[in-house]
N, C-alpha and C. Protein backbone atom coordinates (compact mmCIF):
# COMPACT_ATOMS: atom_id res chain seq x y z
N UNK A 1 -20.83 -24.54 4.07
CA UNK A 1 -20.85 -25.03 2.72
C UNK A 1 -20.54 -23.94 1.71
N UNK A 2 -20.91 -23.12 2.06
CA UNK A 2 -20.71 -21.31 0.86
C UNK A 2 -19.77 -21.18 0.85
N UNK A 3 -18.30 -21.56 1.72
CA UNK A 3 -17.12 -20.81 2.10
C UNK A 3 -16.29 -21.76 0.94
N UNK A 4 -16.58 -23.13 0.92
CA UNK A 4 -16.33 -24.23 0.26
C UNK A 4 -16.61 -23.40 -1.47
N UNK A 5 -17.75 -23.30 -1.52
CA UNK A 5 -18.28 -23.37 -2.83
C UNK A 5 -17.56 -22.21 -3.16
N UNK A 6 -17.11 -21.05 -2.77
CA UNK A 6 -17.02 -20.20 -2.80
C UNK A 6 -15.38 -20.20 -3.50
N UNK A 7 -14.66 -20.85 -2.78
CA UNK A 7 -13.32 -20.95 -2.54
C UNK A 7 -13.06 -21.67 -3.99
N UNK A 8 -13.77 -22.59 -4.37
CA UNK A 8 -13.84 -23.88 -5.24
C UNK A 8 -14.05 -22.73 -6.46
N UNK A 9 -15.21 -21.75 -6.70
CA UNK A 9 -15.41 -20.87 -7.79
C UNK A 9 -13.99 -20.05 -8.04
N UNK A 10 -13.14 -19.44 -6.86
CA UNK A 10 -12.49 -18.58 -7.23
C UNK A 10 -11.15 -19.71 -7.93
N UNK A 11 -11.03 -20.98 -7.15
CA UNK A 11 -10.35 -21.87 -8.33
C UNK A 11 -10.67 -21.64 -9.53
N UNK A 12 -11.66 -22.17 -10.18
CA UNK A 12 -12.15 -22.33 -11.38
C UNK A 12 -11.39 -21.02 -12.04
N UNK A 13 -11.88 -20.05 -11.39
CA UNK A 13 -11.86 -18.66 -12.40
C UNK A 13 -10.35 -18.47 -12.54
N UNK A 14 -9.61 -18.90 -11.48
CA UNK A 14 -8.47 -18.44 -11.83
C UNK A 14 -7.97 -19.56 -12.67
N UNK A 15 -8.17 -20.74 -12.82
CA UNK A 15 -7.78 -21.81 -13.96
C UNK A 15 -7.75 -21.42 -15.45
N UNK A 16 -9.11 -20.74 -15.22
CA UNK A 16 -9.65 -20.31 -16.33
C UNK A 16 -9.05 -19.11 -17.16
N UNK A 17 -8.49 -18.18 -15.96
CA UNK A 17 -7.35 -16.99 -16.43
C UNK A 17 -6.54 -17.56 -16.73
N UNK A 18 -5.92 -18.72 -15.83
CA UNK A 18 -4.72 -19.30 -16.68
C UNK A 18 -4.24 -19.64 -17.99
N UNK A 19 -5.73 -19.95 -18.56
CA UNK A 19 -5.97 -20.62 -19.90
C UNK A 19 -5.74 -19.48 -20.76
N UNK A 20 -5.82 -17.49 -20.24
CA UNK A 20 -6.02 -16.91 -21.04
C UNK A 20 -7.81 -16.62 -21.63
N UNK A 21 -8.74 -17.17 -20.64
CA UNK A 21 -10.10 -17.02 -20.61
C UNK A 21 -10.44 -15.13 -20.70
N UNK A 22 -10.46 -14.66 -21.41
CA UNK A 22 -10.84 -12.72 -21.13
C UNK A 22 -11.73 -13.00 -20.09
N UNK A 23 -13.28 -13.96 -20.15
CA UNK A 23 -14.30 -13.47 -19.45
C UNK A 23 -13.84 -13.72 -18.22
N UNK A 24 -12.74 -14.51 -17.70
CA UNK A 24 -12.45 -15.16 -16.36
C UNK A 24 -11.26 -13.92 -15.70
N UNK A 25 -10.61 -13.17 -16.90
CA UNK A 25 -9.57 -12.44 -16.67
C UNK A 25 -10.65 -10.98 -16.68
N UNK A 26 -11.41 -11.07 -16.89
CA UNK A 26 -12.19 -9.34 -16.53
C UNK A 26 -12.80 -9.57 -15.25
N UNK A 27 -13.63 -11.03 -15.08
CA UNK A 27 -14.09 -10.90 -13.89
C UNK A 27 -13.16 -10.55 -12.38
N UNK A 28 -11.75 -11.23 -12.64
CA UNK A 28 -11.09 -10.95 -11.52
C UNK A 28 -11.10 -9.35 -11.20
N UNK A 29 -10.77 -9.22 -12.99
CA UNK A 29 -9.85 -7.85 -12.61
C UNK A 29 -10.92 -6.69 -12.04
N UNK A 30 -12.56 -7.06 -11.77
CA UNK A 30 -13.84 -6.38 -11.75
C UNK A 30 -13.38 -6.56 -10.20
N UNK A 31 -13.61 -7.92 -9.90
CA UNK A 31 -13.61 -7.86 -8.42
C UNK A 31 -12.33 -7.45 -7.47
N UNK A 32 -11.10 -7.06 -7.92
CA UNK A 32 -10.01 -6.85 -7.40
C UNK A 32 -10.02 -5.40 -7.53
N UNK A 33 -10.73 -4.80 -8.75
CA UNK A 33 -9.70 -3.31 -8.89
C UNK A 33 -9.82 -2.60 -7.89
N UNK A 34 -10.74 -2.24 -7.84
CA UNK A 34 -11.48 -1.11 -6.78
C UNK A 34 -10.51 -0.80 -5.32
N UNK A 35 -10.51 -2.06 -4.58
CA UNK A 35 -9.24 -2.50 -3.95
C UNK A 35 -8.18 -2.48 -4.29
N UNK A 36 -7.51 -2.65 -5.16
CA UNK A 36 -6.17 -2.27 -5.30
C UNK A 36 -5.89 -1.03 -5.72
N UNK A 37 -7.21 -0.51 -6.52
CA UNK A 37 -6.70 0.96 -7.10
C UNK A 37 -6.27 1.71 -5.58
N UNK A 38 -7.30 1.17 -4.60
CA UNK A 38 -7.23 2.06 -3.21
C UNK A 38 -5.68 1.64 -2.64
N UNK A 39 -5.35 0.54 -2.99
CA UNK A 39 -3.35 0.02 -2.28
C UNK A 39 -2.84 1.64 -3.29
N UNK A 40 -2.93 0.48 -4.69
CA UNK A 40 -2.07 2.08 -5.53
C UNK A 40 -2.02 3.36 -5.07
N UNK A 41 -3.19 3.86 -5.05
CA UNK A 41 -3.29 5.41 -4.31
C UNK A 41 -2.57 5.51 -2.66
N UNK A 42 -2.65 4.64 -2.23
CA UNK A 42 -1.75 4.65 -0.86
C UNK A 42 -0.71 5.38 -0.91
N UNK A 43 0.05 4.76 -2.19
CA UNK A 43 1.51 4.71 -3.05
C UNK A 43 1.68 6.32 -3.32
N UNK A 44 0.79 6.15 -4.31
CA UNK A 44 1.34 6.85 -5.68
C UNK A 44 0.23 8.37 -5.49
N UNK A 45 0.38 9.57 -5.44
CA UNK A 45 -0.23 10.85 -4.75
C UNK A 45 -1.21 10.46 -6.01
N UNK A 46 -0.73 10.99 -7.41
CA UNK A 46 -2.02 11.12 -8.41
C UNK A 46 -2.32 10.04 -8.67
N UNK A 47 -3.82 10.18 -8.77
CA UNK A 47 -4.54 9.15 -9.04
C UNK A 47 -4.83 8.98 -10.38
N UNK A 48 -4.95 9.29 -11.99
CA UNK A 48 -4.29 8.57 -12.87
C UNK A 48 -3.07 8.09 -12.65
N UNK A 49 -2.01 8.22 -12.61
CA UNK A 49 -0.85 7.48 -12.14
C UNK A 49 -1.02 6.23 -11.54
N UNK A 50 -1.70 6.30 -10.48
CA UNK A 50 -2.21 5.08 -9.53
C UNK A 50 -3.07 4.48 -10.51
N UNK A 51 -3.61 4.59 -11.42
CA UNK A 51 -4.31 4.05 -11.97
C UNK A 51 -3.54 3.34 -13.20
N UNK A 52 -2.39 3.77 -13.98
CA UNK A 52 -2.00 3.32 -14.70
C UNK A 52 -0.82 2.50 -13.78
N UNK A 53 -0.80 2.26 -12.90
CA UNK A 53 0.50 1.22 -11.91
C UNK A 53 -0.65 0.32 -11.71
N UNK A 54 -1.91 0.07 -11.48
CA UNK A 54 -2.88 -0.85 -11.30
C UNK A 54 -3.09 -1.45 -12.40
N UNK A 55 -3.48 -1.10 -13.35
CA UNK A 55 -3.32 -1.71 -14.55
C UNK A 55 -2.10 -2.58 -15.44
N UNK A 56 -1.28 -2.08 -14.86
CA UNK A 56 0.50 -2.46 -15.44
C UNK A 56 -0.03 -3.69 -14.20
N UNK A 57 0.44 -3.48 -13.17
CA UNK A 57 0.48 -4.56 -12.19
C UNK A 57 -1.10 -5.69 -12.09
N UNK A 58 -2.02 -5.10 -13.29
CA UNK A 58 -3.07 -6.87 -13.67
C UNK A 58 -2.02 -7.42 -14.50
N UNK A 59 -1.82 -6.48 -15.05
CA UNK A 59 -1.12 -7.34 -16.25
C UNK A 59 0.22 -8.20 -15.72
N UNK A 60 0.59 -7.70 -15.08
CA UNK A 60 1.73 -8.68 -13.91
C UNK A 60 0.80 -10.10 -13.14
N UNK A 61 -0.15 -9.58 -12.43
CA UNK A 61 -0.99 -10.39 -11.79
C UNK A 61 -1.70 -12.14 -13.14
N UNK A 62 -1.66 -11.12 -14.17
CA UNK A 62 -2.27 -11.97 -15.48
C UNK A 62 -1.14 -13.09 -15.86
N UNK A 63 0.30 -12.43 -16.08
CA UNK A 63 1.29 -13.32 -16.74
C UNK A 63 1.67 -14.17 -15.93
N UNK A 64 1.51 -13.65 -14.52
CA UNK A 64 2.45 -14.38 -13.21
C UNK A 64 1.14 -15.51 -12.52
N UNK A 65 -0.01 -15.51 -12.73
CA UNK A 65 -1.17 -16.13 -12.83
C UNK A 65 -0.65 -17.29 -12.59
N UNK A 66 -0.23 -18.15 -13.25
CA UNK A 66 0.22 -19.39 -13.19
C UNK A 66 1.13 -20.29 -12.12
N UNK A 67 1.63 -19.32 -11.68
CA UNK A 67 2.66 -19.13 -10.43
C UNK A 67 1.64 -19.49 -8.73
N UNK A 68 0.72 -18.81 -9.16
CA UNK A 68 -0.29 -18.53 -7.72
C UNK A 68 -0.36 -20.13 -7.49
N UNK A 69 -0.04 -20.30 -6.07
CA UNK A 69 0.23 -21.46 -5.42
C UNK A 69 -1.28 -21.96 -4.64
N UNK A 70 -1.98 -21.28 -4.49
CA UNK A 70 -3.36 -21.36 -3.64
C UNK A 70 -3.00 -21.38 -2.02
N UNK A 71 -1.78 -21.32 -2.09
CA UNK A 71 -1.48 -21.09 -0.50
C UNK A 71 -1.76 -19.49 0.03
N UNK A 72 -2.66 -19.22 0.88
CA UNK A 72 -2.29 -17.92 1.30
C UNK A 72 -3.44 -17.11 0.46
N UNK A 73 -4.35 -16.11 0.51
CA UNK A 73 -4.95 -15.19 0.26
C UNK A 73 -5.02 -14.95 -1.19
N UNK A 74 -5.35 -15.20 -2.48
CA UNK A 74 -5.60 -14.90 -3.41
C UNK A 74 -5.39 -12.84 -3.28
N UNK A 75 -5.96 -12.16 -2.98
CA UNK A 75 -6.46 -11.19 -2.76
C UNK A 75 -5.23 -10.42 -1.87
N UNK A 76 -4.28 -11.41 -1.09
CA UNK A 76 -3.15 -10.74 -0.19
C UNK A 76 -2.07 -10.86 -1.88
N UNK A 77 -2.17 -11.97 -2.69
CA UNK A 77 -0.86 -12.30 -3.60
C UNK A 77 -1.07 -11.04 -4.58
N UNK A 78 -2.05 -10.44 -5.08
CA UNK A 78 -2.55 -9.23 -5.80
C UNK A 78 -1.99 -8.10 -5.13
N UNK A 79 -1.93 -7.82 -3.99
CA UNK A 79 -1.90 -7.25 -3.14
C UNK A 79 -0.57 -6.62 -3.43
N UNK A 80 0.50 -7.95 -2.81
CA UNK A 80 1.71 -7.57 -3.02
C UNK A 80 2.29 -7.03 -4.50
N UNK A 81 1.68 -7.41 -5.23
CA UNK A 81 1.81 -7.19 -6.65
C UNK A 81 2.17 -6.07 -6.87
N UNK A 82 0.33 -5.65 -6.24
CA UNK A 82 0.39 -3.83 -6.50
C UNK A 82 1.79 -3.28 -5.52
N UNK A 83 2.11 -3.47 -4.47
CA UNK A 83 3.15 -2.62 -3.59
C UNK A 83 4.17 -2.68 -4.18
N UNK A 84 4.31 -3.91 -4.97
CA UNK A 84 5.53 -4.08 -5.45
C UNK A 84 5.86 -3.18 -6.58
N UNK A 85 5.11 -2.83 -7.78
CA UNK A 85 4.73 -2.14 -8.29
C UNK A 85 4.73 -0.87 -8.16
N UNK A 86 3.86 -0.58 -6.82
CA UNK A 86 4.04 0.84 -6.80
C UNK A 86 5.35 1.20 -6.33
N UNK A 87 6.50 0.28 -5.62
CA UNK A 87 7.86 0.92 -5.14
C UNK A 87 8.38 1.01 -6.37
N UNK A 88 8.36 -0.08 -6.95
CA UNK A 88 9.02 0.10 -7.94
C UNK A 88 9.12 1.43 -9.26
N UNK A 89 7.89 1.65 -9.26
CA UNK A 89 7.26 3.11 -9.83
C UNK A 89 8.16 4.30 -9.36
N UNK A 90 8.07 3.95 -7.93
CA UNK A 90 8.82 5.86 -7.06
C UNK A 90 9.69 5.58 -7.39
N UNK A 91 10.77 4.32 -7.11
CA UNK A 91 11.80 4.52 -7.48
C UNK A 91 12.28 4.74 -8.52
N UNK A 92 11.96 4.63 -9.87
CA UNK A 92 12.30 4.97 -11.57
C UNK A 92 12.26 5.97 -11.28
N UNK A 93 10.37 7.23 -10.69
CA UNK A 93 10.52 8.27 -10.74
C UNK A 93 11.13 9.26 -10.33
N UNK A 94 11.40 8.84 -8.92
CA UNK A 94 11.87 10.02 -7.95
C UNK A 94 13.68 9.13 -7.69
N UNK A 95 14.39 10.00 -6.74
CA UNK A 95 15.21 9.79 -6.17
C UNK A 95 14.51 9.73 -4.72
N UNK A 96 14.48 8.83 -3.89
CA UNK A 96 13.65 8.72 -2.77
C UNK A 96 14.96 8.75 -1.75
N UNK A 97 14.80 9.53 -1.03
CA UNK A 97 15.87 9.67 0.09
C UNK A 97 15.59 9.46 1.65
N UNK A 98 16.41 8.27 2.22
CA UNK A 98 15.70 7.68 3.26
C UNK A 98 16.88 8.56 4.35
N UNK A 99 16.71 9.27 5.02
CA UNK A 99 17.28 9.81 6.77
C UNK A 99 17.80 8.76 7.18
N UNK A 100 18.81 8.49 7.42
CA UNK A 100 19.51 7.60 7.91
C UNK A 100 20.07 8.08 9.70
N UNK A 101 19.37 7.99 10.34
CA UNK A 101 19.18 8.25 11.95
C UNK A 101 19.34 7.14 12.65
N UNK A 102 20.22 6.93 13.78
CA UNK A 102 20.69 5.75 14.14
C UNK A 102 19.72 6.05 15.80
N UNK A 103 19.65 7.33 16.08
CA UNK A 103 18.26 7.64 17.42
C UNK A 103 17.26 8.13 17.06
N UNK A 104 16.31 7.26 16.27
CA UNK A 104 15.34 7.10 15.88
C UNK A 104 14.41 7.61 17.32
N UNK A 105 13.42 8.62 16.70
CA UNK A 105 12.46 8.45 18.02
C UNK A 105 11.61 7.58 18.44
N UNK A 106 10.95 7.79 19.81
CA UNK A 106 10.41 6.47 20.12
C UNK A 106 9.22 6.98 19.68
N UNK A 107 8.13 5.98 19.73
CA UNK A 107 7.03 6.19 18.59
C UNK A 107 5.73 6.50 19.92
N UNK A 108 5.05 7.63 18.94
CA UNK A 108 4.37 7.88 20.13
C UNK A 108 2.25 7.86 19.58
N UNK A 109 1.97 7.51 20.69
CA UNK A 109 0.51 7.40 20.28
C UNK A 109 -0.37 7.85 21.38
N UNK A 110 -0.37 9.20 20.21
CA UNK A 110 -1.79 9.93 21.03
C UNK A 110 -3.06 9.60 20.19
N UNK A 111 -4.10 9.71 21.02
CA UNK A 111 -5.28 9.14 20.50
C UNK A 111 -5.59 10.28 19.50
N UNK A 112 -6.26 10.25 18.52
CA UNK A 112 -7.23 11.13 17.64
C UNK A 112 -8.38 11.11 17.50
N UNK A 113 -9.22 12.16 17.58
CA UNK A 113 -10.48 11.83 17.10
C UNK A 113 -10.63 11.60 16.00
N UNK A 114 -11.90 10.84 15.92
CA UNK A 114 -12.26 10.35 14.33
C UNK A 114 -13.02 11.62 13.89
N UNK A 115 -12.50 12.76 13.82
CA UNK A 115 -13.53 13.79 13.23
C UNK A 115 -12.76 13.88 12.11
N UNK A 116 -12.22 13.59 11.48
CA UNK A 116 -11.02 13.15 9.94
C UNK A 116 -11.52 11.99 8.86
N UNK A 117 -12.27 12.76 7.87
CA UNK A 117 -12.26 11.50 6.88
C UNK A 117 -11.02 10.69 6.23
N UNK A 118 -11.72 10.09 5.24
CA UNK A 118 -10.59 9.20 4.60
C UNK A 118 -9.97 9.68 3.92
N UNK A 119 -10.32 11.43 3.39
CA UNK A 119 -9.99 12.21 1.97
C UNK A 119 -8.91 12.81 2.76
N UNK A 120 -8.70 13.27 4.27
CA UNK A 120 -8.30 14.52 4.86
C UNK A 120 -7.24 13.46 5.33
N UNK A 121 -7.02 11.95 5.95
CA UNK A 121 -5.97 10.79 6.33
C UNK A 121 -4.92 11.06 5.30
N UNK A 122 -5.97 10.78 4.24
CA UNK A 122 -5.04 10.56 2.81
C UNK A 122 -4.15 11.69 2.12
N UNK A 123 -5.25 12.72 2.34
CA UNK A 123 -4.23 14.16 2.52
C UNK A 123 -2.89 14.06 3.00
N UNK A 124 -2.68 14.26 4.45
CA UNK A 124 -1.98 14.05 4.90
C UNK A 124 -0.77 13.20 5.05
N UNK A 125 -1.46 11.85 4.60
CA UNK A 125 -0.36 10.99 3.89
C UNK A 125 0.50 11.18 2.80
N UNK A 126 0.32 11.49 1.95
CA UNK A 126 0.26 12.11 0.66
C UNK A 126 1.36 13.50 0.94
N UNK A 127 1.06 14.30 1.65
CA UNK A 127 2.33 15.53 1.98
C UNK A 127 3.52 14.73 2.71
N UNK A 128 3.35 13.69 2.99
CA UNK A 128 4.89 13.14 4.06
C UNK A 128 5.99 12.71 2.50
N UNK A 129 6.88 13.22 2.59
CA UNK A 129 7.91 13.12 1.86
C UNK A 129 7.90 11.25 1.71
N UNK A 130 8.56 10.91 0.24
CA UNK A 130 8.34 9.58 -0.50
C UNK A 130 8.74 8.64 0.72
N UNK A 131 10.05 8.55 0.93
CA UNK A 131 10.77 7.47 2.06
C UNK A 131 10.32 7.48 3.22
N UNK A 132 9.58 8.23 3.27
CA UNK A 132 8.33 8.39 5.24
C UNK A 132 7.41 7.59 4.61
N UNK A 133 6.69 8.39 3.78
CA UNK A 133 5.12 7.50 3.04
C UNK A 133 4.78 6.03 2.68
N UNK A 134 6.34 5.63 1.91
CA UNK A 134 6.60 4.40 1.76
C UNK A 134 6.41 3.30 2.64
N UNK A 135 7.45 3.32 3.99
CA UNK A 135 7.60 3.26 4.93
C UNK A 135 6.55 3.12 6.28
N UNK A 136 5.74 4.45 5.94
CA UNK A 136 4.63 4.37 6.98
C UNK A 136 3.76 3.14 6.38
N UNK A 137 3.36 3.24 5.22
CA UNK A 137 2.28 2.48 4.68
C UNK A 137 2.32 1.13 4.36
N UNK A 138 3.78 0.68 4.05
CA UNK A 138 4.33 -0.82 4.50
C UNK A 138 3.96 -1.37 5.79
N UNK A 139 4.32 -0.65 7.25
CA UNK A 139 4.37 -1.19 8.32
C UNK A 139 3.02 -0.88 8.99
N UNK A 140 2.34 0.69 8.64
CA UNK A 140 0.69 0.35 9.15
C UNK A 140 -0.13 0.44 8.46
N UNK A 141 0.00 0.13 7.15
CA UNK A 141 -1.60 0.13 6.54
C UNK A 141 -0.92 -1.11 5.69
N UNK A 142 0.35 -2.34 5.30
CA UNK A 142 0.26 -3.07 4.86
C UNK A 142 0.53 -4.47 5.81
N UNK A 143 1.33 -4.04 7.33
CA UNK A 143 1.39 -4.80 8.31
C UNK A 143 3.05 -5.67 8.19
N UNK A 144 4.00 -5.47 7.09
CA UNK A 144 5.34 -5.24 6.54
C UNK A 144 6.05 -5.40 8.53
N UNK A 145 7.15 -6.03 8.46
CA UNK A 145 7.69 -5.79 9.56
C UNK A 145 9.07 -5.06 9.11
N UNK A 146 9.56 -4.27 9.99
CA UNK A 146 10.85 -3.37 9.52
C UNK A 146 12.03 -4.17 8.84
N UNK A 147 12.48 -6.08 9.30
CA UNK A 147 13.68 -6.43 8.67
C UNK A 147 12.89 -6.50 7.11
N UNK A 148 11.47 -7.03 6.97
CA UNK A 148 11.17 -7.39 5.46
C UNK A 148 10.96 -5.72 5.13
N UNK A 149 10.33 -4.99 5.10
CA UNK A 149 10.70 -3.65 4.72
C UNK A 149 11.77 -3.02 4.42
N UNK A 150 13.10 -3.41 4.93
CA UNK A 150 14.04 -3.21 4.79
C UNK A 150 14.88 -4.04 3.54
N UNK A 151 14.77 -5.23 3.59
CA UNK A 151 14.95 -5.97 2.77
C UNK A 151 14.18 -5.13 1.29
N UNK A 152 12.68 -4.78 1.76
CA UNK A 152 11.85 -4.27 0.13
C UNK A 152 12.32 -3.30 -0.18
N UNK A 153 12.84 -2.99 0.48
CA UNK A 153 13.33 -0.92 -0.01
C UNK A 153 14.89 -0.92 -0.26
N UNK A 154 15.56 -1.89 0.38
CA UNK A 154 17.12 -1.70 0.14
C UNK A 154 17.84 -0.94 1.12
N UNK A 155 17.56 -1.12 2.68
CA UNK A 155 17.74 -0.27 3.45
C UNK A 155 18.12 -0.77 4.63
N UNK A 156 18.87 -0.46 5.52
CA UNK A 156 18.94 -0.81 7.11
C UNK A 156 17.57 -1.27 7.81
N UNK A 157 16.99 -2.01 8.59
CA UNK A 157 16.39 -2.38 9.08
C UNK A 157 16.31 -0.27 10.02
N UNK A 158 17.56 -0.43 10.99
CA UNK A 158 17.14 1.01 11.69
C UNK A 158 17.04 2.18 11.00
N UNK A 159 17.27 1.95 9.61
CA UNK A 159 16.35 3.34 8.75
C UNK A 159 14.99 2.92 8.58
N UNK A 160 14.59 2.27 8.60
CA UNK A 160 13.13 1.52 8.17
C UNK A 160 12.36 2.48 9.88
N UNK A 161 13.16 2.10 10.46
CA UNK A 161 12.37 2.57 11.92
C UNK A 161 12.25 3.78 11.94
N UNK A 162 13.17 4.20 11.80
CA UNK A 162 13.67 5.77 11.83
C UNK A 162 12.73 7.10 11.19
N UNK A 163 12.70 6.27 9.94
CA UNK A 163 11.55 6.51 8.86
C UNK A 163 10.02 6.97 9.28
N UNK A 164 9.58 5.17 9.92
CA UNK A 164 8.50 5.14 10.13
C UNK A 164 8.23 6.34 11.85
N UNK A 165 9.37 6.44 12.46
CA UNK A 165 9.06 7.51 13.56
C UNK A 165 8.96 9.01 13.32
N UNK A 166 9.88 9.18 12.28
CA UNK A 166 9.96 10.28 11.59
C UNK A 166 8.50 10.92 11.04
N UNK A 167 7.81 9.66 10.19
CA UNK A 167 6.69 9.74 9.44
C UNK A 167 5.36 10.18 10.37
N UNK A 168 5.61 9.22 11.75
CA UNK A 168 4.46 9.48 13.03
C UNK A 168 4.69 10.66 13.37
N UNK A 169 6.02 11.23 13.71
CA UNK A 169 5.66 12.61 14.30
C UNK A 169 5.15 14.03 13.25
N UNK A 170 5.56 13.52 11.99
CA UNK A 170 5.24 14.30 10.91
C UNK A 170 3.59 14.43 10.87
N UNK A 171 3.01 13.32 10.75
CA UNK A 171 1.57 13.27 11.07
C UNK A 171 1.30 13.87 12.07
N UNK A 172 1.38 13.22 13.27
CA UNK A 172 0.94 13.95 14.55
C UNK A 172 0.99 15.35 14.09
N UNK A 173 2.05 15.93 14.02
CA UNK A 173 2.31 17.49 13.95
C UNK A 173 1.13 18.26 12.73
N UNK A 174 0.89 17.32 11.95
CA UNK A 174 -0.14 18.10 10.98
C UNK A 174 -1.66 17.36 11.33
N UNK A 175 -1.70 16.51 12.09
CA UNK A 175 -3.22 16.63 12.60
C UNK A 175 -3.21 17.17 13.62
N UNK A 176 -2.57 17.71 14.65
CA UNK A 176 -2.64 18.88 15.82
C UNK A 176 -2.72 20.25 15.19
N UNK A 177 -1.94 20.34 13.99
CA UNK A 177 -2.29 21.27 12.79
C UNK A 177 -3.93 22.09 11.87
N UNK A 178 -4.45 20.30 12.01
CA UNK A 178 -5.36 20.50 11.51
C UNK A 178 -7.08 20.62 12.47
N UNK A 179 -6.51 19.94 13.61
CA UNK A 179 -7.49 20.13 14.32
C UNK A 179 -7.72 21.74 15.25
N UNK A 180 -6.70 22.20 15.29
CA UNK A 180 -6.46 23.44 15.91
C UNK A 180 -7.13 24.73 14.68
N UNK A 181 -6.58 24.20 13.25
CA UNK A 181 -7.36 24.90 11.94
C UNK A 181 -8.94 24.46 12.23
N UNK A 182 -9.56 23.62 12.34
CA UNK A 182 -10.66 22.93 12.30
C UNK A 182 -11.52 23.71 13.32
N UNK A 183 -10.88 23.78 14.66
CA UNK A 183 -10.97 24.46 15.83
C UNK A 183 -10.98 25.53 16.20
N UNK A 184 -10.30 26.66 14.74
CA UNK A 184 -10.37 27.61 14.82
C UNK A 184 -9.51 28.47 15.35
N UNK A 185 -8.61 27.70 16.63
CA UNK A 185 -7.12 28.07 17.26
C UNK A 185 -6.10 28.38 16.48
N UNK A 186 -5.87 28.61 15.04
CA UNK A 186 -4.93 28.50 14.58
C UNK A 186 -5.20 29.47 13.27
């Protein structure tokens, strides 16, 4: 019965944004930010920055409000908002340059320990050059498959791959980096 009632409230509220309600349009934006500021920062290295692409993109989420179909995740349609947003951001800022490698490596997975917080992941993410970062974080931290990735970025489907293998061994190489620093070997 809660899942019902539940589902039925987040109607209301968003009706209610529709109308242009502030108290209905703060509450979302209370219960969404936190979460998206964390998509933004995925994106975008500084975090004012990420913070002002979260904000630009309520205000997207606010006008485009009306649009939301109730099909599909309330919370996934925000979602995309922000990614969308944040590509759109690198690209004004930077010139993002994607490796265009047609023998992409094959992707490899060694286990890691979890002795790595979320600050030291994010680190690391964060040093992989824009068109790796992009790329990585579309296909494993947003679940993006390489033809729609490709399609979002403007790119070959086998640069999308290329990218994202590029991006894995880049990692790998700086958490064997860091655990060997950590370890003292290095």
């Amino acid at each position: 019965m809660k899942v019902i009632a539940l589902h039925q409230e987040e109607r209301e509220i968003i009706s209610e944004a529709v109308e242009n309600n502030r108290h209905a349009q703060q509450k979302i934006y209370s219960s969404y930010s936190p979460k998206m500021l964390s998509v933004c920062r995925q994106y975008i290295k500084d975090l004012h920055e990420a913070e002002d692409i979260m904000i630009t993109a309520f205000m997207k989420v606010f006008s485009n409000l009306k649009n939301f179909e109730h099909k599909g995740s309330f919370e996934g349609w925000i979602r995309r908002i922000m990614v969308n947003e944040c590509i759109s951001f690198i690209r004004v800022q930077k010139k993002v340059k994607y490796i265009e490698d047609e023998n992409f490596f094959e992707e490899t997975h060694n286990n890691t320990d979890s002795q790595f917080n979320v600050a030291d992941i994010q680190f690391l993410i964060d040093s992989l050059p824009d068109g790796y970062k992009m790329v990585f974080n579309l296909y494993a931290i947003e679940g993006f498959k390489h033809n729609e990735i490709a399609k979002m970025l403007g790119i070959n489907e086998g640069t999308s791959k290329s990218q994202l293998s590029h991006a894995r061994k880049m990692l790998q190489g700086q958490i064997n980096k860091l655990k060997n620093f950590q370890n003292g070997t290095e």
